[in-house]
PDB file of N, CA and C in Angstrom:
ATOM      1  N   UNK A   1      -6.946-183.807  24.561  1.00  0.00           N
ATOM      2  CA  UNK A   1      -6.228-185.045  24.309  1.00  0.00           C
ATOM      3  C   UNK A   1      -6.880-186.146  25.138  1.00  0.00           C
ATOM      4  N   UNK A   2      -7.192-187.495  24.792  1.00  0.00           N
ATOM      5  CA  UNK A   2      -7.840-188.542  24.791  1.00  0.00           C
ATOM      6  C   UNK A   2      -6.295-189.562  25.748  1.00  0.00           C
ATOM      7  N   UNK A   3      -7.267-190.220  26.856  1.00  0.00           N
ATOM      8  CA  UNK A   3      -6.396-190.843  27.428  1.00  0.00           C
ATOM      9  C   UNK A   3      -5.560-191.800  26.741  1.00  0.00           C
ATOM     10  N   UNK A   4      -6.820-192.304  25.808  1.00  0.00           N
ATOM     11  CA  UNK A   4      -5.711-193.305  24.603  1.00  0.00           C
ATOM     12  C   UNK A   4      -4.552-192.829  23.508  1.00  0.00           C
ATOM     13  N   UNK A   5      -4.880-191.084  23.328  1.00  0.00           N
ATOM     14  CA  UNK A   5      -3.813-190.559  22.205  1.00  0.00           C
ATOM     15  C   UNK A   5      -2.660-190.759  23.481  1.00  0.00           C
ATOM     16  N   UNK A   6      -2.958-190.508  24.515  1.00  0.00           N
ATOM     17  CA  UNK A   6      -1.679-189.677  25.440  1.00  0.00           C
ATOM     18  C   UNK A   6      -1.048-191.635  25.812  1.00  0.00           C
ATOM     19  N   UNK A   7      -1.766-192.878  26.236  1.00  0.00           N
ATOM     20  CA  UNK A   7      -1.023-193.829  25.714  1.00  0.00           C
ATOM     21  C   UNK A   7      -0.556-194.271  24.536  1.00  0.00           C
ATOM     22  N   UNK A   8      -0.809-193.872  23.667  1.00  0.00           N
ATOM     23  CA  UNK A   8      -0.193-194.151  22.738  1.00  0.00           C
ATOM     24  C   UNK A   8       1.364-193.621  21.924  1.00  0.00           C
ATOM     25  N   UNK A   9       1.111-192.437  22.489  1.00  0.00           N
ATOM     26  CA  UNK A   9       2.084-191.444  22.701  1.00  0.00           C
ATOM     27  C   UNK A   9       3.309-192.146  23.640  1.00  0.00           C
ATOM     28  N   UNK A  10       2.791-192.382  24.635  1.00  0.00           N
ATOM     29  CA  UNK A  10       3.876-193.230  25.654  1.00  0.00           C
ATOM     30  C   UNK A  10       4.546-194.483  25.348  1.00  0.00           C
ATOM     31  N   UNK A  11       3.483-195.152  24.699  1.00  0.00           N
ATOM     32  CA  UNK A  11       4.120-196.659  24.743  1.00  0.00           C
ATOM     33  C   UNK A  11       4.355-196.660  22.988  1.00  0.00           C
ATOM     34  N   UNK A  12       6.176-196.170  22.643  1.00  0.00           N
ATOM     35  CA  UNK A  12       6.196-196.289  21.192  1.00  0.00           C
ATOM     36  C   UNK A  12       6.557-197.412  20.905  1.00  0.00           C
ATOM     37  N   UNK A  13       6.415-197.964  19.169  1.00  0.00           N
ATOM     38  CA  UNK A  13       6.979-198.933  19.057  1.00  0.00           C
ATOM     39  C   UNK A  13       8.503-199.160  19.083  1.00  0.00           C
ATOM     40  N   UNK A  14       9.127-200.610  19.535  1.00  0.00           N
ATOM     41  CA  UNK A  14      10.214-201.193  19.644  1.00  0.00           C
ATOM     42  C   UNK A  14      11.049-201.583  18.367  1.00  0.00           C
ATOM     43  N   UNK A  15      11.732-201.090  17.880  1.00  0.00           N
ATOM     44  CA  UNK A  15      12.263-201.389  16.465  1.00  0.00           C
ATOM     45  C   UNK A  15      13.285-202.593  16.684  1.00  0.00           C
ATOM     46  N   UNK A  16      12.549-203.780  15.954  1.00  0.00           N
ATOM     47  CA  UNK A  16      13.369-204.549  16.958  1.00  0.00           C
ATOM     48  C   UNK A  16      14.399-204.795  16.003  1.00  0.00           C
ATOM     49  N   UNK A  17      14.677-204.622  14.711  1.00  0.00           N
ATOM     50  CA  UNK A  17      15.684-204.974  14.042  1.00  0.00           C
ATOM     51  C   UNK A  17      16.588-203.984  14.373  1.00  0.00           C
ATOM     52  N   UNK A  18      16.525-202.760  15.084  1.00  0.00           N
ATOM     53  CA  UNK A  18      17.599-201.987  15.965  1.00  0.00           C
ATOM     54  C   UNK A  18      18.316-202.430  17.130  1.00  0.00           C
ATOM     55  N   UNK A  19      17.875-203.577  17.644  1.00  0.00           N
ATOM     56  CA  UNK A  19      18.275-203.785  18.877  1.00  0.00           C
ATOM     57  C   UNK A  19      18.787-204.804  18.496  1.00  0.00           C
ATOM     58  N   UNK A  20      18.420-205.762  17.725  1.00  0.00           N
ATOM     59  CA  UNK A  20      18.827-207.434  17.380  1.00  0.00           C
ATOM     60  C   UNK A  20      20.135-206.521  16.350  1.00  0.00           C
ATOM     61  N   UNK A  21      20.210-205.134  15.844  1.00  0.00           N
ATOM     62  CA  UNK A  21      21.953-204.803  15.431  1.00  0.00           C
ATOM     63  C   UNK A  21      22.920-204.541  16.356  1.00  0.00           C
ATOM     64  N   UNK A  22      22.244-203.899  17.491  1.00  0.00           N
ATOM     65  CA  UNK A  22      22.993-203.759  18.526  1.00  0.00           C
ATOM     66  C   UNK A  22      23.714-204.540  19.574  1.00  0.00           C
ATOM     67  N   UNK A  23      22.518-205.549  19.850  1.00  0.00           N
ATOM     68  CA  UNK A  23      22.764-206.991  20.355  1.00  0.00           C
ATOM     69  C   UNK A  23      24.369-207.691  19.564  1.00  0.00           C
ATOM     70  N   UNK A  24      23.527-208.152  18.617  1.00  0.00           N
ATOM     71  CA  UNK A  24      24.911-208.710  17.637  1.00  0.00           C
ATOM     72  C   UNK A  24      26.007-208.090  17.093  1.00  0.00           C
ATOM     73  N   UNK A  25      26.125-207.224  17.453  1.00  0.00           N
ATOM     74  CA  UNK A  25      27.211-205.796  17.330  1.00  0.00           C
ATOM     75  C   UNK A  25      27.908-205.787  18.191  1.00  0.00           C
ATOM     76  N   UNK A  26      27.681-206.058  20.065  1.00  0.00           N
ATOM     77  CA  UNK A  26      28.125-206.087  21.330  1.00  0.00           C
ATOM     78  C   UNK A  26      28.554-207.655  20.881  1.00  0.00           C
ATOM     79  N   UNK A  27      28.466-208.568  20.743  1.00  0.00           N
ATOM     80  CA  UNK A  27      28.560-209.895  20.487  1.00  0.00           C
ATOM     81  C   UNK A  27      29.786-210.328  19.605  1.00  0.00           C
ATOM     82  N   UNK A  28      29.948-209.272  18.400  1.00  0.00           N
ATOM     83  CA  UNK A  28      30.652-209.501  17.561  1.00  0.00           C
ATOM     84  C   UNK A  28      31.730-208.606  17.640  1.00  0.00           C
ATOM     85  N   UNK A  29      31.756-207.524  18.263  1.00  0.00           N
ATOM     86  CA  UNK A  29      32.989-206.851  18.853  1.00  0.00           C
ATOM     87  C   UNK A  29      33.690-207.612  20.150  1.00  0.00           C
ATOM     88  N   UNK A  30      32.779-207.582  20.861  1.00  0.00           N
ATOM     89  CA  UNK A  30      33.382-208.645  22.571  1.00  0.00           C
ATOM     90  C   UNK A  30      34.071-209.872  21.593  1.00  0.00           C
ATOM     91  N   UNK A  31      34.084-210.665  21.036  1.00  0.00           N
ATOM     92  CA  UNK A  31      34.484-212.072  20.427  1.00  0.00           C
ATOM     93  C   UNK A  31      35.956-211.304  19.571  1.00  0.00           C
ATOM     94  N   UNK A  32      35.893-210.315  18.484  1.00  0.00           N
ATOM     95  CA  UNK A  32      36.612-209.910  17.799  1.00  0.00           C
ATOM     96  C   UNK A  32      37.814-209.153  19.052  1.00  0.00           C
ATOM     97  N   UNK A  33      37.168-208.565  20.239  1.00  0.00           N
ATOM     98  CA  UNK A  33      37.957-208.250  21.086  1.00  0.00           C
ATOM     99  C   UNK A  33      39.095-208.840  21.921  1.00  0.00           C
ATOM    100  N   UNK A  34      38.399-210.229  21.961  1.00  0.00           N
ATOM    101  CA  UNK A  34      39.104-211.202  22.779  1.00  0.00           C
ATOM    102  C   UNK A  34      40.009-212.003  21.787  1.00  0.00           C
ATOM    103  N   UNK A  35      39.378-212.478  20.642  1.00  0.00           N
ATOM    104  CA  UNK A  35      40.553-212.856  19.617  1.00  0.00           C
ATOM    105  C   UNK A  35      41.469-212.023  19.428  1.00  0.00           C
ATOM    106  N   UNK A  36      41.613-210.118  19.605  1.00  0.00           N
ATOM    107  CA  UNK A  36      42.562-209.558  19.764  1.00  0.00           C
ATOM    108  C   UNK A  36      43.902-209.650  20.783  1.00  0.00           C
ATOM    109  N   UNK A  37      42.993-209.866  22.269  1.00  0.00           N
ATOM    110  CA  UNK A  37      43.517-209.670  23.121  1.00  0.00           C
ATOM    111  C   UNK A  37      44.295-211.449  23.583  1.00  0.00           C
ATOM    112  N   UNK A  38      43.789-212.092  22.583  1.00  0.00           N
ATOM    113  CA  UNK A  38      44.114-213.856  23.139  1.00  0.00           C
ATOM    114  C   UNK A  38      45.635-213.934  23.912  1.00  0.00           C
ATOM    115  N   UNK A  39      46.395-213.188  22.885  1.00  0.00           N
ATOM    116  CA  UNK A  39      48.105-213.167  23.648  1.00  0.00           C
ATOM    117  C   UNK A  39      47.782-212.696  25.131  1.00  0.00           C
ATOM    118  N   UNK A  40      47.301-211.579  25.186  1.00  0.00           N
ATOM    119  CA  UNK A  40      47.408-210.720  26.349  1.00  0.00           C
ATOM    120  C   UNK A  40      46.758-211.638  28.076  1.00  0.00           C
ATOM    121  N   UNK A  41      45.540-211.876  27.134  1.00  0.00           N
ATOM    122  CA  UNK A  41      44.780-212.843  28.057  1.00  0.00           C
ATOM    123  C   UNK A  41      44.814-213.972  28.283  1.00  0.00           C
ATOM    124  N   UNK A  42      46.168-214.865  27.900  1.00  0.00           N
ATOM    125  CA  UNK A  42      46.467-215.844  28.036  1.00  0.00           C
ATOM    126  C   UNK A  42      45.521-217.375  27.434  1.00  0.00           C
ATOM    127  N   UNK A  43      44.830-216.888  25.950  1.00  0.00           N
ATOM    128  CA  UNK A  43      43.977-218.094  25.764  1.00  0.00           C
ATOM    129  C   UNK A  43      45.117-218.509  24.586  1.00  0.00           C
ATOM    130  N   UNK A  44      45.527-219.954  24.708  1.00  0.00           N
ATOM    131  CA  UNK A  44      45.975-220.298  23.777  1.00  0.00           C
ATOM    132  C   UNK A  44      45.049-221.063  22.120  1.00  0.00           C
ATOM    133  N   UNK A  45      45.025-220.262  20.944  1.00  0.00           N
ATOM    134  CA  UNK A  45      44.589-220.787  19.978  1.00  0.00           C
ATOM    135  C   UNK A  45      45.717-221.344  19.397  1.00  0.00           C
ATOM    136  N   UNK A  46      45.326-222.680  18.810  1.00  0.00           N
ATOM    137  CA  UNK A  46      46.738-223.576  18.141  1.00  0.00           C
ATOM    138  C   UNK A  46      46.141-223.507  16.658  1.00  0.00           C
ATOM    139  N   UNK A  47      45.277-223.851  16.374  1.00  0.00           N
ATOM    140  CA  UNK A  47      45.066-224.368  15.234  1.00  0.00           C
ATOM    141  C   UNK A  47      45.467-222.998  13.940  1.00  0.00           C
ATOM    142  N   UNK A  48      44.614-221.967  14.033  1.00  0.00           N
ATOM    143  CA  UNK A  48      45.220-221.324  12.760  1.00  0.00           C
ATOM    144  C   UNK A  48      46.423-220.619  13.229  1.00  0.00           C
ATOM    145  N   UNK A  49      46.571-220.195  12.411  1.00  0.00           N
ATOM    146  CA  UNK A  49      48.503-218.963  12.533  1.00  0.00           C
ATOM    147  C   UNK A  49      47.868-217.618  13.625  1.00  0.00           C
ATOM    148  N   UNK A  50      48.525-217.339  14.714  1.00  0.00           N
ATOM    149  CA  UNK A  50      48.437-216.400  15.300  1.00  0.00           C
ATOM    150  C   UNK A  50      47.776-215.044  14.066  1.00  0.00           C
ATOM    151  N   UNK A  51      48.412-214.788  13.023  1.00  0.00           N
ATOM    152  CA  UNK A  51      48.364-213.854  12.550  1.00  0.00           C
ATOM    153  C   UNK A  51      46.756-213.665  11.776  1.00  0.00           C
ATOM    154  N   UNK A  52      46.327-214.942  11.858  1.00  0.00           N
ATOM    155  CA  UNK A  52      44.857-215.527  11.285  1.00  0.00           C
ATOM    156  C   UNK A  52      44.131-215.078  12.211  1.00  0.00           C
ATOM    157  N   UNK A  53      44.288-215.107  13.645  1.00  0.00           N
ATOM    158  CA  UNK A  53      43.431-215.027  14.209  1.00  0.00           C
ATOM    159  C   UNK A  53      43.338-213.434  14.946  1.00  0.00           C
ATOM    160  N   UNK A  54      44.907-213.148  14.635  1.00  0.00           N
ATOM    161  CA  UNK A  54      44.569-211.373  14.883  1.00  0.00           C
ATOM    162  C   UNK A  54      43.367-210.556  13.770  1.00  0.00           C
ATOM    163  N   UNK A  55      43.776-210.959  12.287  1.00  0.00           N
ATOM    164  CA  UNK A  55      43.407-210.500  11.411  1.00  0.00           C
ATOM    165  C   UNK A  55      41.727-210.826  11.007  1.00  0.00           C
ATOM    166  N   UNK A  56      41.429-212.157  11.734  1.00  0.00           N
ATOM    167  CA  UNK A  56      39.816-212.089  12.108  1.00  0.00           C
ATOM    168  C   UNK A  56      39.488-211.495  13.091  1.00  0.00           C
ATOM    169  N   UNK A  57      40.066-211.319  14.596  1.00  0.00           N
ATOM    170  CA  UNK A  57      39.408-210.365  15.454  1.00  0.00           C
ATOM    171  C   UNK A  57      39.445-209.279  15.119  1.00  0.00           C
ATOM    172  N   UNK A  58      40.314-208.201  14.270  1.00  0.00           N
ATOM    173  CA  UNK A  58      39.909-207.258  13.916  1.00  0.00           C
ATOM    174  C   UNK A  58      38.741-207.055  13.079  1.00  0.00           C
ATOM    175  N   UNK A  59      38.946-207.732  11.948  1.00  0.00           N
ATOM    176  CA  UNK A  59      37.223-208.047  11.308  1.00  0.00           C
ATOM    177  C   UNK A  59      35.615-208.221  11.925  1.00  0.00           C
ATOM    178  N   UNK A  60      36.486-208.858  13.084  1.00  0.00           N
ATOM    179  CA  UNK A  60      35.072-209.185  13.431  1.00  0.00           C
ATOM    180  C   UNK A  60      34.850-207.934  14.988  1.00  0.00           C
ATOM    181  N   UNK A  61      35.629-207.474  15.364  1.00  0.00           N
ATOM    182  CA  UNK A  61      35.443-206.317  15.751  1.00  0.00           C
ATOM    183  C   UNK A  61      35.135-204.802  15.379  1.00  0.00           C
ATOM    184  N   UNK A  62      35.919-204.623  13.645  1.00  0.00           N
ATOM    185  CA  UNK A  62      35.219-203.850  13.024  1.00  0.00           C
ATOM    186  C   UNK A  62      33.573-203.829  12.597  1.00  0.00           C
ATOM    187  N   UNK A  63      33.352-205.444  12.323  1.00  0.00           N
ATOM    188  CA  UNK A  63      31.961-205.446  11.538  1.00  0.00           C
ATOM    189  C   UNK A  63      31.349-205.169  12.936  1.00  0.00           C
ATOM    190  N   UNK A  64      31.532-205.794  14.242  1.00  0.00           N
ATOM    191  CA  UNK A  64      30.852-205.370  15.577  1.00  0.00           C
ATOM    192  C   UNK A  64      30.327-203.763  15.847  1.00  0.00           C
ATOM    193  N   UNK A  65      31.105-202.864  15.720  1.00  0.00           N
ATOM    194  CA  UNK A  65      31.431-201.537  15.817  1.00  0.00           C
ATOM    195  C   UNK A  65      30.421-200.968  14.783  1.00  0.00           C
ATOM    196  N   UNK A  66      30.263-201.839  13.688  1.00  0.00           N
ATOM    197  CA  UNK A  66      28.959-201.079  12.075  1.00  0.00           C
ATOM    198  C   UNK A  66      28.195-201.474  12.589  1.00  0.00           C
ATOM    199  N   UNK A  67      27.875-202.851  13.339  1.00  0.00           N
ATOM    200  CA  UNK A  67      26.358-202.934  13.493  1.00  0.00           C
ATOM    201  C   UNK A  67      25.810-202.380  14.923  1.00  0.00           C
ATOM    202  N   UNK A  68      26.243-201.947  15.848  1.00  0.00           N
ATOM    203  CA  UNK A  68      26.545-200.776  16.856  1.00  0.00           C
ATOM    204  C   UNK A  68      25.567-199.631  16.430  1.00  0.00           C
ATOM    205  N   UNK A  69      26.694-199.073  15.143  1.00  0.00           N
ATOM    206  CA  UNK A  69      26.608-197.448  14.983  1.00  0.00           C
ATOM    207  C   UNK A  69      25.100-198.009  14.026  1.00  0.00           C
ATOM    208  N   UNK A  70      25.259-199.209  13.178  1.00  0.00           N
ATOM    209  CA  UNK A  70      23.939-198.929  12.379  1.00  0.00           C
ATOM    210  C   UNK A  70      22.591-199.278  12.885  1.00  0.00           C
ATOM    211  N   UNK A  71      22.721-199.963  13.987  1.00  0.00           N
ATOM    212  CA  UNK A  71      21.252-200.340  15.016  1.00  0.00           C
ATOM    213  C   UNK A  71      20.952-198.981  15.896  1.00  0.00           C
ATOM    214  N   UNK A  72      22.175-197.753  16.385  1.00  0.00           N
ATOM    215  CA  UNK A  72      21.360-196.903  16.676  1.00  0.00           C
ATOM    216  C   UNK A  72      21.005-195.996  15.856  1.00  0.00           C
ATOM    217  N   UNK A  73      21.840-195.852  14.754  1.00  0.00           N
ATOM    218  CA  UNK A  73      21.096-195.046  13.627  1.00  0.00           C
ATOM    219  C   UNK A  73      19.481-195.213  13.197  1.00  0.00           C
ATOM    220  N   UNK A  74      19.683-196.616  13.152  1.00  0.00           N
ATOM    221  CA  UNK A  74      18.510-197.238  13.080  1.00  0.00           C
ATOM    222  C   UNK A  74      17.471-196.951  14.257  1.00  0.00           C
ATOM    223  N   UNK A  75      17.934-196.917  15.542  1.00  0.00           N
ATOM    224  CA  UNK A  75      16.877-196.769  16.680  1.00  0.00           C
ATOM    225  C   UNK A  75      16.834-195.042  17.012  1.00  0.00           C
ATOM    226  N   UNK A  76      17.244-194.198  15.981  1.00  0.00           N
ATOM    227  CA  UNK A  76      17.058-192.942  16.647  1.00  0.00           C
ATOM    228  C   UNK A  76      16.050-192.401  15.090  1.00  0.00           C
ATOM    229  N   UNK A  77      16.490-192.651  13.837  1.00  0.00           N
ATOM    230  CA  UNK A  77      15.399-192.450  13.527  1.00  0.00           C
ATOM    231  C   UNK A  77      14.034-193.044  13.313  1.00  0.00           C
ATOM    232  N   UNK A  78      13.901-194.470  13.679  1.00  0.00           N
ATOM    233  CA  UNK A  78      12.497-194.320  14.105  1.00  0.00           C
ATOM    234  C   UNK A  78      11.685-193.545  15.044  1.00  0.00           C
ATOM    235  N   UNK A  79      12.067-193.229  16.058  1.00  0.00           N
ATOM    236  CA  UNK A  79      11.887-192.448  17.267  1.00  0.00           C
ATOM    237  C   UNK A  79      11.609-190.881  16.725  1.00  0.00           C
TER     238      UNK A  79
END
């Protein structure tokens, strides 16, 4: 084995559309989290109906949670 097979071997590529799901996955759950938790945590939203804004943080905490599971799906089988 050739010093260059054995770097090459080492340094794999970065799948970066795995990480930019994961990224925005942590992003979009934390936001969907806190629109959950707004009562709890004392942020007052006025403008839409409380019930608007539960029913988007769950959304947007579910879609957070798919792009999670689908950026490491994504980052384990390239690897």
């Amino acid at each position: 084995m050739s010093v260059q097979e054995d770097f090459r071997k080492k340094n794999k590529q970065v799948n970066i559309k795995a990480l930019f799901d994961i990224l925005m996955g942590i992003i979009y759950a934390g936001v969907g989290g806190i629109l959950l938790a707004s009562d709890l945590i004392g942020l007052d939203i006025t403008f839409p109906p409380p019930e608007a804004v539960k029913i988007f943080g769950a959304a947007a905490f579910i879609y957070g949670c798919f792009r999670i599971f689908r950026g490491i799906k994504t980052y384990n089988i390239v690897q």
